[in-house]
C-alpha atoms as a PDB file:
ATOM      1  CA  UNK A   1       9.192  16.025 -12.321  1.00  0.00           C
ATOM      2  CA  UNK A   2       7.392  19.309 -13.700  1.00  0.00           C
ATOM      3  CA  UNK A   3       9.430  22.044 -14.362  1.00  0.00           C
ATOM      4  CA  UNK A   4       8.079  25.651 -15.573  1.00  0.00           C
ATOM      5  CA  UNK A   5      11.023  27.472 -17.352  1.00  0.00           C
ATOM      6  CA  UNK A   6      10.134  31.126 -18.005  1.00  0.00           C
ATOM      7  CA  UNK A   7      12.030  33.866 -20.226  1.00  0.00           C
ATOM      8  CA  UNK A   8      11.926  37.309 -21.682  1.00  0.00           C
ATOM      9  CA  UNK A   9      12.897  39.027 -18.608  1.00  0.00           C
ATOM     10  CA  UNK A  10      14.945  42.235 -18.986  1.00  0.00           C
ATOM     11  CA  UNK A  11      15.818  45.844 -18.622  1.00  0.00           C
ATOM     12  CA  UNK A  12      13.437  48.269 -20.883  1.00  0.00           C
ATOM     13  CA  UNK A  13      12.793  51.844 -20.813  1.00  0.00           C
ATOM     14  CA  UNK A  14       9.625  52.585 -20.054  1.00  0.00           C
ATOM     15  CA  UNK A  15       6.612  53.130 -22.666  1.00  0.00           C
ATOM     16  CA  UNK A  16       8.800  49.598 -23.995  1.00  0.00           C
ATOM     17  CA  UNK A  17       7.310  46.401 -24.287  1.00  0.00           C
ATOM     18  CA  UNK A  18       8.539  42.758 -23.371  1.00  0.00           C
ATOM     19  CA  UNK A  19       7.332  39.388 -23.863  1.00  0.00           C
ATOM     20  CA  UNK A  20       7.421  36.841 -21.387  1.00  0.00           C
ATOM     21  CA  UNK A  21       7.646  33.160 -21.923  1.00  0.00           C
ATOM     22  CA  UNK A  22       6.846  29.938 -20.036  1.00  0.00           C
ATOM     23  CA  UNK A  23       6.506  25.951 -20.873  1.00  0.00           C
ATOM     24  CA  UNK A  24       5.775  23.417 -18.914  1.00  0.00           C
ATOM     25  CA  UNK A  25       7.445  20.348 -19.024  1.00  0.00           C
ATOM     26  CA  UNK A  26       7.382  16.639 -17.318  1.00  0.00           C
ATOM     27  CA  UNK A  27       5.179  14.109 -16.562  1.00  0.00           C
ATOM     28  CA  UNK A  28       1.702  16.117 -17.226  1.00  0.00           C
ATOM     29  CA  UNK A  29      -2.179  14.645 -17.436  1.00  0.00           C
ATOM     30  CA  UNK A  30      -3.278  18.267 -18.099  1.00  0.00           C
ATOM     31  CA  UNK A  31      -2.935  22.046 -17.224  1.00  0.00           C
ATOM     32  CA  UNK A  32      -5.679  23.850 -15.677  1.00  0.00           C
ATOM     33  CA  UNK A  33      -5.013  27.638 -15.285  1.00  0.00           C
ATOM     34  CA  UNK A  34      -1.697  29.080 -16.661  1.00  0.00           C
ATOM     35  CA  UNK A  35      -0.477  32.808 -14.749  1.00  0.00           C
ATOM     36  CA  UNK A  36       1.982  35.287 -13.920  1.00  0.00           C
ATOM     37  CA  UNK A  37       2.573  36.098 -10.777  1.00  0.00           C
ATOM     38  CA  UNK A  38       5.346  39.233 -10.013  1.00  0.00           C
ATOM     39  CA  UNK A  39       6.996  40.393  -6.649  1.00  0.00           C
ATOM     40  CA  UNK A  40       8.651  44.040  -6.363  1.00  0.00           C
ATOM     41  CA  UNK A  41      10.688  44.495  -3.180  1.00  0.00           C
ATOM     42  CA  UNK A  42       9.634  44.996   0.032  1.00  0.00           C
ATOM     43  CA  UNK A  43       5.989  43.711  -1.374  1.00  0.00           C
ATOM     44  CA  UNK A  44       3.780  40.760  -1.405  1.00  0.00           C
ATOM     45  CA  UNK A  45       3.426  38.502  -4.292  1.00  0.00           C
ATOM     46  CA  UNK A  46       0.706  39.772  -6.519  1.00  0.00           C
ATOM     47  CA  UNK A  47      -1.303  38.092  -9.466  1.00  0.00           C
ATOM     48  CA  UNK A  48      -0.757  39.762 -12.922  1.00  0.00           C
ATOM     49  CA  UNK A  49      -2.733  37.839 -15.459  1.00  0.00           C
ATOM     50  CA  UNK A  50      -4.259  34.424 -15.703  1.00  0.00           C
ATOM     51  CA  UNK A  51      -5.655  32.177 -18.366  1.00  0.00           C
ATOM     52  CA  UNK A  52      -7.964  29.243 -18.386  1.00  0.00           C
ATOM     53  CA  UNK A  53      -7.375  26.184 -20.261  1.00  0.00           C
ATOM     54  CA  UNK A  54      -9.906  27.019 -22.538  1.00  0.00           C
ATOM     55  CA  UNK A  55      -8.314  31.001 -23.498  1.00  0.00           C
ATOM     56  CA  UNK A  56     -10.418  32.891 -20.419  1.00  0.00           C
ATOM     57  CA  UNK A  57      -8.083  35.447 -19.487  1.00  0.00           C
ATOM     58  CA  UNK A  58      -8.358  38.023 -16.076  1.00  0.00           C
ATOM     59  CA  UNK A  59      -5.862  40.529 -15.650  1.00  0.00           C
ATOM     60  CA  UNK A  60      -5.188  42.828 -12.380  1.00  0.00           C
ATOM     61  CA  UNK A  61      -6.301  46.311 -12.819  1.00  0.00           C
ATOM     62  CA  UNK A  62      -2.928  47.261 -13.053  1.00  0.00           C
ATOM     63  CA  UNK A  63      -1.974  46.025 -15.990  1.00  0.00           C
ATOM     64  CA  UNK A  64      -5.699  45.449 -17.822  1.00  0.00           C
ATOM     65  CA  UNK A  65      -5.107  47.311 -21.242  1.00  0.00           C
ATOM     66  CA  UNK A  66      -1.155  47.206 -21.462  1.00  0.00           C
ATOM     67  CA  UNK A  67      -0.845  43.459 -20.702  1.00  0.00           C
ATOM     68  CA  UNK A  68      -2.013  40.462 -22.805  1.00  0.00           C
ATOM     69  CA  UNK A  69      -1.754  36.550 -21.476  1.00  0.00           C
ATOM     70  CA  UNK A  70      -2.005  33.740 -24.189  1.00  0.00           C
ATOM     71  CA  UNK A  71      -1.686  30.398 -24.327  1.00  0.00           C
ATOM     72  CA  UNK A  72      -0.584  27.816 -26.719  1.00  0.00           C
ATOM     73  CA  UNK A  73      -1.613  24.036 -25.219  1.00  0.00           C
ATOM     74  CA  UNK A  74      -0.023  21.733 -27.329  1.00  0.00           C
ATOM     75  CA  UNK A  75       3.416  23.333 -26.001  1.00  0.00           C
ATOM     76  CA  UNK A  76       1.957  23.938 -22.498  1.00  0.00           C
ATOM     77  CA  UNK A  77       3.182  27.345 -22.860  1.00  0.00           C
ATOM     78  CA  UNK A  78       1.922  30.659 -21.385  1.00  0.00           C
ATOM     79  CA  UNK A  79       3.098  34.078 -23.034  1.00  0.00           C
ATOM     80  CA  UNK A  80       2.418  37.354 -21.516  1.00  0.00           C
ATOM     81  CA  UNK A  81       3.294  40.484 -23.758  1.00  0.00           C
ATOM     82  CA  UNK A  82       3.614  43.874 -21.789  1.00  0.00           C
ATOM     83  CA  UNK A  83       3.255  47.040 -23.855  1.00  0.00           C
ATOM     84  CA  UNK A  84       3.703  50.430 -22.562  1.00  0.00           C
ATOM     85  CA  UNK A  85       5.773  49.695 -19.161  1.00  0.00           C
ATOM     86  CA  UNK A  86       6.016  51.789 -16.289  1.00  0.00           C
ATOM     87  CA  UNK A  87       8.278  51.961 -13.923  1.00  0.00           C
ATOM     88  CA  UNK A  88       6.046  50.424 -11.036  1.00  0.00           C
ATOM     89  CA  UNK A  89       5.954  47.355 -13.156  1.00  0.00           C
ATOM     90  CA  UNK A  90       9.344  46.403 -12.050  1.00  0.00           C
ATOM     91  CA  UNK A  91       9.637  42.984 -10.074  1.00  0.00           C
ATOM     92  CA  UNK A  92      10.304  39.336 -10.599  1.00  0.00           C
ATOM     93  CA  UNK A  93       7.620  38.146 -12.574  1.00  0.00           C
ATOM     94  CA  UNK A  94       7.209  34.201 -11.681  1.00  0.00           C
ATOM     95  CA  UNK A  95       5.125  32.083 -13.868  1.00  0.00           C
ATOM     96  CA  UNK A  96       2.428  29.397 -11.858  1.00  0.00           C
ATOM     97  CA  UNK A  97       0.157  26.320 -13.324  1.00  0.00           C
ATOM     98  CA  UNK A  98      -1.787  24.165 -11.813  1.00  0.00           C
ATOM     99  CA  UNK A  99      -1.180  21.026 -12.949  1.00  0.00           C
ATOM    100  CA  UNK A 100      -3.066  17.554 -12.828  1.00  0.00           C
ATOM    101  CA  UNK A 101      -0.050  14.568 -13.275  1.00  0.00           C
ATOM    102  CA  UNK A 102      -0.166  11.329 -14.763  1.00  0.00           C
ATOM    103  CA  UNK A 103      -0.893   9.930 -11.365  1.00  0.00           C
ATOM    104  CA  UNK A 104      -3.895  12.103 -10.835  1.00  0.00           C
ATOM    105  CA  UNK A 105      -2.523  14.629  -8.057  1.00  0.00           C
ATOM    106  CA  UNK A 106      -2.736  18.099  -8.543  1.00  0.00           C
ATOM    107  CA  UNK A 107      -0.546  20.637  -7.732  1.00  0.00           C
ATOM    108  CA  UNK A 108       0.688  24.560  -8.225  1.00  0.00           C
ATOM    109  CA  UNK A 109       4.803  24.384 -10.025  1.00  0.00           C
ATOM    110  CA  UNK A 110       6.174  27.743 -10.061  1.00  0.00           C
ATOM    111  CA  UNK A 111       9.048  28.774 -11.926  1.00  0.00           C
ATOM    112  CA  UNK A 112      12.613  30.106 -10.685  1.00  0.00           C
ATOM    113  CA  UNK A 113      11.285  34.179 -11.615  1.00  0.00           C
ATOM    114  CA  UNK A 114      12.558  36.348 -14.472  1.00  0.00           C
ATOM    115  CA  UNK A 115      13.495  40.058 -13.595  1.00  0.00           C
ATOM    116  CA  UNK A 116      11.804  42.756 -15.317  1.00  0.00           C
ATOM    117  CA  UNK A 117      13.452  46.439 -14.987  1.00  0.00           C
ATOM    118  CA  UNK A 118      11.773  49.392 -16.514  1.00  0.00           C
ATOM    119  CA  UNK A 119      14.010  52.297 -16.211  1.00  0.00           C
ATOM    120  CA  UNK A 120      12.930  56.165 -16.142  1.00  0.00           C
END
């Protein structure tokens, strides 16, 4: 019944910048932590940025000073803009939330993934 739709994804040269997108939609008592998750081939998943419901963000060192996770909570939407990308940011960046339903069980939703290519 909760679905997390992300978008933005795409092909950029790098030193570009993209902005990700993600709402949350269904049957939703409230949203804990909103965060991006990305996977590059070959690797594990990894943790890019995260944000508490009340604006905390944490970002791996990676990405701390290029990336920036928001929030807007009346949409139940997570945004994540990435300035200056590198190649090594390349992967399928998924979007997670832990979510609390209207029947009080909480749970992780991920969404389907939106490819990010930054090109040399």
């Amino acid at each position: 019944q909760v679905h997390l739709v992300e978008s933005g994804g795409g092909l950029v040269q790098a030193g570009g910048s993209l902005r990700l997108s993600c709402a949350a939609s269904g049957v939703i008592r409230s949203i804990n932590a909103m965060g991006w998750y990305r996977q590059a081939p070959g690797e594990q998943r990894e943790l890019v940025a995260s944000i508490t419901s009340g604006g905390s963000p944490n970002y791996a060192d990676s990405v701390k000073d290029r990336f920036t996770i928001s929030r807007y909570n009346a949409k139940n939407t997570v945004y994540l803009q990435m300035n200056s990308l590198k190649p090594e940011d390349t992967a399928v960046y998924y979007c997670n939330a832990r979510i609390l339903t209207s029947d009080f069980t909480t749970g992780d939703y991920w969404g389907q993934g939106t490819q990010v290519t930054v090109s040399s």
